[in-house]
Protein backbone atom coordinates (compact mmCIF):
# COMPACT_ATOMS: atom_id res chain seq x y z
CA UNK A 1 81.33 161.37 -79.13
CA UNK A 2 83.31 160.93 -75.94
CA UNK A 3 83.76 163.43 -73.56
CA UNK A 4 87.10 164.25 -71.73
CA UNK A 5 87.52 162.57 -68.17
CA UNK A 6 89.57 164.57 -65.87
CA UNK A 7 91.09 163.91 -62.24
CA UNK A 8 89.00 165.65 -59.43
CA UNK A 9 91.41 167.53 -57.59
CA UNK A 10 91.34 165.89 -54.84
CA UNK A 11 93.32 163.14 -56.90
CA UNK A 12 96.01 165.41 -57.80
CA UNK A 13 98.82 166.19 -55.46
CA UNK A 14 100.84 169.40 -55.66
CA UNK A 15 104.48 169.86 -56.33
CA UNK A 16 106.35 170.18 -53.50
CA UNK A 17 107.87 174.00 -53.65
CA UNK A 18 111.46 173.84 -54.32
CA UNK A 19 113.49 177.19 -53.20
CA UNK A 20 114.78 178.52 -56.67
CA UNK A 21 117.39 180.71 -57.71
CA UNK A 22 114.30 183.60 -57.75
CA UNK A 23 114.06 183.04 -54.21
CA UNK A 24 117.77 182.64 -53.00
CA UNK A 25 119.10 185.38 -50.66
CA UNK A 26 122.75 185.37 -49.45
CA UNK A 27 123.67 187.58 -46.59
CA UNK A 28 127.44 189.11 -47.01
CA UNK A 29 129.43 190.07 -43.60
CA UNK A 30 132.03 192.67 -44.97
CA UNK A 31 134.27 191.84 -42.32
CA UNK A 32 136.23 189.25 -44.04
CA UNK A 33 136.54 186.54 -40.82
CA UNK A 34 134.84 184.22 -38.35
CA UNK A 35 133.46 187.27 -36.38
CA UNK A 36 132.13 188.87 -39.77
CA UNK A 37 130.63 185.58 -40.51
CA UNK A 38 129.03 185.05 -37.10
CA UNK A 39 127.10 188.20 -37.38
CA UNK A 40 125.92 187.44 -40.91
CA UNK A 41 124.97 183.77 -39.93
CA UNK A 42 122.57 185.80 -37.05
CA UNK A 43 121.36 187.57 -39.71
CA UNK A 44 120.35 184.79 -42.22
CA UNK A 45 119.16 182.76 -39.80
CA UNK A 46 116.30 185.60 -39.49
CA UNK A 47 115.84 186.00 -43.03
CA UNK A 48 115.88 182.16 -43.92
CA UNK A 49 118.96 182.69 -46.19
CA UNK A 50 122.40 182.03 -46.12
CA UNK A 51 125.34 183.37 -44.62
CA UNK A 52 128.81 184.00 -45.93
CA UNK A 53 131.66 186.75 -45.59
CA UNK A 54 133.81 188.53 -47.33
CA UNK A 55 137.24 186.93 -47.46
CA UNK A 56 135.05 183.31 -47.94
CA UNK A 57 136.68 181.10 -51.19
CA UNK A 58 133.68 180.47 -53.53
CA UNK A 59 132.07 184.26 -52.57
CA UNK A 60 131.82 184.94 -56.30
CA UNK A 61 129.88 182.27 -56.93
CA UNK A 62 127.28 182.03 -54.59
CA UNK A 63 126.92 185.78 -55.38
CA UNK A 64 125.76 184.81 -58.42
CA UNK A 65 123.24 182.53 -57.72
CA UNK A 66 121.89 184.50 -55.47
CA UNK A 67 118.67 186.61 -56.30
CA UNK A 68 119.17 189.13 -53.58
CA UNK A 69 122.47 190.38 -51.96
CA UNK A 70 122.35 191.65 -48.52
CA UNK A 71 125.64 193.02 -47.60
CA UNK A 72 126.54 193.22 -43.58
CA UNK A 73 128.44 196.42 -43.14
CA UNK A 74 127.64 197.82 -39.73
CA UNK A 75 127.90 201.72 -38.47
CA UNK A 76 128.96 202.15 -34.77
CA UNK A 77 125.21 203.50 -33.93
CA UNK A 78 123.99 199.87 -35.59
CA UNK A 79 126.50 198.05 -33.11
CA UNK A 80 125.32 200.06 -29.80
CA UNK A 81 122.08 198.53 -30.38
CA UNK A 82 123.51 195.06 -29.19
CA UNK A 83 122.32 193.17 -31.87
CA UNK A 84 124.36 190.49 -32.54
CA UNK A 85 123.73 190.66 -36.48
CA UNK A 86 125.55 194.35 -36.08
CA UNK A 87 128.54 193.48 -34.11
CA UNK A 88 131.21 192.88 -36.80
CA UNK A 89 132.47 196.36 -38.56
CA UNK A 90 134.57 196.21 -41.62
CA UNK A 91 137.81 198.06 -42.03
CA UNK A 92 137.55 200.18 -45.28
CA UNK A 93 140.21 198.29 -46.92
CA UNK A 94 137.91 195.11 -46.86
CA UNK A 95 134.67 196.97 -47.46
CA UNK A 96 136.44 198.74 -50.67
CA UNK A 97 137.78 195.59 -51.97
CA UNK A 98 134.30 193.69 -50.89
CA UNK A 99 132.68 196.53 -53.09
CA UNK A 100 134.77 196.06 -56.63
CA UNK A 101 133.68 192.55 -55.84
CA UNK A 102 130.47 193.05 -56.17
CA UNK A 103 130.43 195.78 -58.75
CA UNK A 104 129.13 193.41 -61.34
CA UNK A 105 125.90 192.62 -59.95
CA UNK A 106 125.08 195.74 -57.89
CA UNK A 107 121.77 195.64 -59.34
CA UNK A 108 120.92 192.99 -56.96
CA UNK A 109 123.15 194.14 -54.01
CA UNK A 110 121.88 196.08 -50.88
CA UNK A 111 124.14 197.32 -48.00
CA UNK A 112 122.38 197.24 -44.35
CA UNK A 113 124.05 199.11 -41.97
CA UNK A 114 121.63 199.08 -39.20
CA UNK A 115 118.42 197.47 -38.41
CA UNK A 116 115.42 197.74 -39.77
């Protein structure tokens, strides 16, 4: 009878980790321009995610690949702090339409208003 040979471990090599869909997190600016997306590209950098905005072609999409949602929606006591993740407010028009948006997967959406 024979037994099994197996590899020590040392002669296996590990998978490199791949990010996956489990991991993804997208950070929204609700201000739908260049200034909203500044402030959420500040933010994602920090997070190690990306960084899109509301008026952005392609938002539904990457909203659904996403695993986590973070929506940029700064108050005015968020943008005294002079952080530059919390400088772009949203009018209510955007954040209202930016909200029906994302009605669909508001079980992985969260709105940050200030910092942590």
């Amino acid at each position: 009878m024979s037994s099994i040979i197996r590899p020590a471990p040392s002669d296996t090599t590990a998978p490199a980790a791949r990010p996956s869909s489990e991991d993804h997190v997208l950070v929204v600016a609700a201000r739908p321009d260049s200034t909203g997306l500044a402030a959420a590209r500040v933010l994602a950098e920090r997070l190690g995610a990306d960084a899109t905005h509301a008026g952005a072609t392609g938002l539904d999409a990457a909203v659904r690949e996403a695993a986590e949602v973070i929506v940029l929606d700064p108050s005015l006591r968020a943008r005294l702090t002079r952080d530059p993740a919390f400088t772009a407010k949203a009018d209510p028009a955007s954040r209202r339409d930016l909200l029906s948006r994302l009605a669909p997967y508001q079980d992985r959406v969260r709105w940050m208003s200030r910092p942590a």
